[in-house]
C-alpha atoms as a PDB file:
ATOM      1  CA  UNK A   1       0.000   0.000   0.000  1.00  0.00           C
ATOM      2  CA  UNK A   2       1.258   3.822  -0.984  1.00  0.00           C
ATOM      3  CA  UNK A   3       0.441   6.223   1.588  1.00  0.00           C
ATOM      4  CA  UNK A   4      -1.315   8.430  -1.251  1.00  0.00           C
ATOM      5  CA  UNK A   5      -1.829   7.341  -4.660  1.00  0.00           C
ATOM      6  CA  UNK A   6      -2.448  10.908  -6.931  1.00  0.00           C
ATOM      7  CA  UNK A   7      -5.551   9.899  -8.810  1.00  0.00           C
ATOM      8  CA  UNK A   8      -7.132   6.795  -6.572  1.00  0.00           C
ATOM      9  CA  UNK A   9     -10.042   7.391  -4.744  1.00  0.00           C
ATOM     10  CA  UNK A  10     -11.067   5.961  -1.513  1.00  0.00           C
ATOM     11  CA  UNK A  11     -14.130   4.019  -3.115  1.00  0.00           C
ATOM     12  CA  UNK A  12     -11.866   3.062  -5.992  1.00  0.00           C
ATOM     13  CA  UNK A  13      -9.286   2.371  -2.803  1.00  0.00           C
ATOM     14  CA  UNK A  14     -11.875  -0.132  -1.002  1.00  0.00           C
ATOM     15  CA  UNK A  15     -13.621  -2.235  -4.248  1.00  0.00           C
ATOM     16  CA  UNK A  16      -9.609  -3.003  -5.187  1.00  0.00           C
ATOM     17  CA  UNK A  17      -9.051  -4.321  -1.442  1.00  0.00           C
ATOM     18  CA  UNK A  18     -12.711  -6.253  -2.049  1.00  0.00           C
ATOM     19  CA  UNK A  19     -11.012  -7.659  -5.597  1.00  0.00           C
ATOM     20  CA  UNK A  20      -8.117  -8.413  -3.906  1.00  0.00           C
ATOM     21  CA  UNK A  21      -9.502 -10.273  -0.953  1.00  0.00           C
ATOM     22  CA  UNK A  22     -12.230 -12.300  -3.436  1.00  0.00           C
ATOM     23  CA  UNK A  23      -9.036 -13.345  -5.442  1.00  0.00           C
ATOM     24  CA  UNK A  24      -6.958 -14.782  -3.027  1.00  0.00           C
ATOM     25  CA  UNK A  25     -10.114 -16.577  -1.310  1.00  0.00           C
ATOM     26  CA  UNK A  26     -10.450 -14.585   1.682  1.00  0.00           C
ATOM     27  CA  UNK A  27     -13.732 -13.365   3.439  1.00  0.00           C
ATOM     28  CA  UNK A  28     -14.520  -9.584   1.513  1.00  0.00           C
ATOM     29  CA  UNK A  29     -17.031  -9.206   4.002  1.00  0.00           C
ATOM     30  CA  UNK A  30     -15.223  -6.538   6.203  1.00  0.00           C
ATOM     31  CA  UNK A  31     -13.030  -5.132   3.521  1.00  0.00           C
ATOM     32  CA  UNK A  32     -14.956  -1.813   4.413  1.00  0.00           C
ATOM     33  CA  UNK A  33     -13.954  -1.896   7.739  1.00  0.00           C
ATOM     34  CA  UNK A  34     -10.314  -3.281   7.297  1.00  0.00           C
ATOM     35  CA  UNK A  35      -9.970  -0.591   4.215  1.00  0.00           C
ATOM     36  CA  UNK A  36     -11.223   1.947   7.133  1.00  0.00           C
ATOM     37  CA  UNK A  37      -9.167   1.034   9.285  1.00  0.00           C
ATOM     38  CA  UNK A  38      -5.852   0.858   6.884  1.00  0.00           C
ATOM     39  CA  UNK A  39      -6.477   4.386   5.600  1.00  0.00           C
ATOM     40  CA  UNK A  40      -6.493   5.678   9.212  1.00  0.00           C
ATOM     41  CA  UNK A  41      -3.481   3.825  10.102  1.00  0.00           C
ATOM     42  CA  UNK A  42      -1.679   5.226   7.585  1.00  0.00           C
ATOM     43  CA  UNK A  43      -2.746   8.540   7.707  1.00  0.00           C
ATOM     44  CA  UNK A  44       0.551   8.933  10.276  1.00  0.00           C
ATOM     45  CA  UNK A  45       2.883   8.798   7.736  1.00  0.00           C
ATOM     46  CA  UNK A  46       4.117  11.038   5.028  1.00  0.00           C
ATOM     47  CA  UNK A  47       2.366  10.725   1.165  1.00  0.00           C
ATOM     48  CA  UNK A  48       4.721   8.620  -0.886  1.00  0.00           C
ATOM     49  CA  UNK A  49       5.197   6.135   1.902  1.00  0.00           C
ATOM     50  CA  UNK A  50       5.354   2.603   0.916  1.00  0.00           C
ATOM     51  CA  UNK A  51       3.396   0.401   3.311  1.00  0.00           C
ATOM     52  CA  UNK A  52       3.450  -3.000   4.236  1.00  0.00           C
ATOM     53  CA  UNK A  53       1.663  -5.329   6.416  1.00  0.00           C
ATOM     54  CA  UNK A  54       2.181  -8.436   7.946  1.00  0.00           C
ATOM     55  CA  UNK A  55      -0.266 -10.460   9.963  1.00  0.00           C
ATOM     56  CA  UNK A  56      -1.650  -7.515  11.647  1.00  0.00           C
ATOM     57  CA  UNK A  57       1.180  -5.315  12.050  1.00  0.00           C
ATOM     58  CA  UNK A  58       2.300  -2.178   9.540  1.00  0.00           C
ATOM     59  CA  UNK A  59       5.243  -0.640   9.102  1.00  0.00           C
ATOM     60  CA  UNK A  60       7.265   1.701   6.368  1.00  0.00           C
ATOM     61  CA  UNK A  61       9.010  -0.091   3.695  1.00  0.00           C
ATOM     62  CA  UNK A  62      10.700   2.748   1.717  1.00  0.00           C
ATOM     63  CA  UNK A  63       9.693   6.330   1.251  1.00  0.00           C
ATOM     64  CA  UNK A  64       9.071   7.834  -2.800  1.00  0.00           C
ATOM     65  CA  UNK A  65      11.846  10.148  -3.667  1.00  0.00           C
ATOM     66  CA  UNK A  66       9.272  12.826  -3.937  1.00  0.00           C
ATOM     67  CA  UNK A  67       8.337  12.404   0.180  1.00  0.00           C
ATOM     68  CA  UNK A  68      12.068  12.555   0.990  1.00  0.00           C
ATOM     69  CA  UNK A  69      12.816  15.296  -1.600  1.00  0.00           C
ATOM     70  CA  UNK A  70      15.337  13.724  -3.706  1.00  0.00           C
ATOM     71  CA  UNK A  71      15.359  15.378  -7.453  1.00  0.00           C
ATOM     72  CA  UNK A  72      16.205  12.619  -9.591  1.00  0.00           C
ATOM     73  CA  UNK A  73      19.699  12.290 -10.911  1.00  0.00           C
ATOM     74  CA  UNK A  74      21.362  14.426  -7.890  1.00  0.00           C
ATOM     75  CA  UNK A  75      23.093  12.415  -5.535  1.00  0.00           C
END
């Protein structure tokens, strides 16, 4: 998950988490309240954060270039 994805919106957000759950088998009952409760979560960190989740835990994988302010090509 990308803490802000320029063009996604939340509904679009929650029926790809519903997809996603449906395809891998699990239970898309509560994908409103799990996509709820994601988007909170990750309201914390900076846009451009990279998020991932395991078992029930999240945590920052990486950070864009553009939430760190890198410019491309600079070192």
């Amino acid at each position: 998950m990308v803490r802000d994805l320029p063009g996604i919106t939340e509904t679009e957000y929650l029926e790809a988490l519903r997809n996603s759950l449906d395809a891998q088998g699990w239970d898309a009952r509560h994908a409103d309240a799990e996509a709820s409760r994601l988007l909170t979560e990750v309201e914390r960190w900076p846009v451009g954060a990279i998020v991932e989740r395991f078992v029930d835990g999240l945590s920052v994988r990486a950070l864009s270039d553009a939430s760190i302010g890198r410019v491309p090509g600079r070192r």
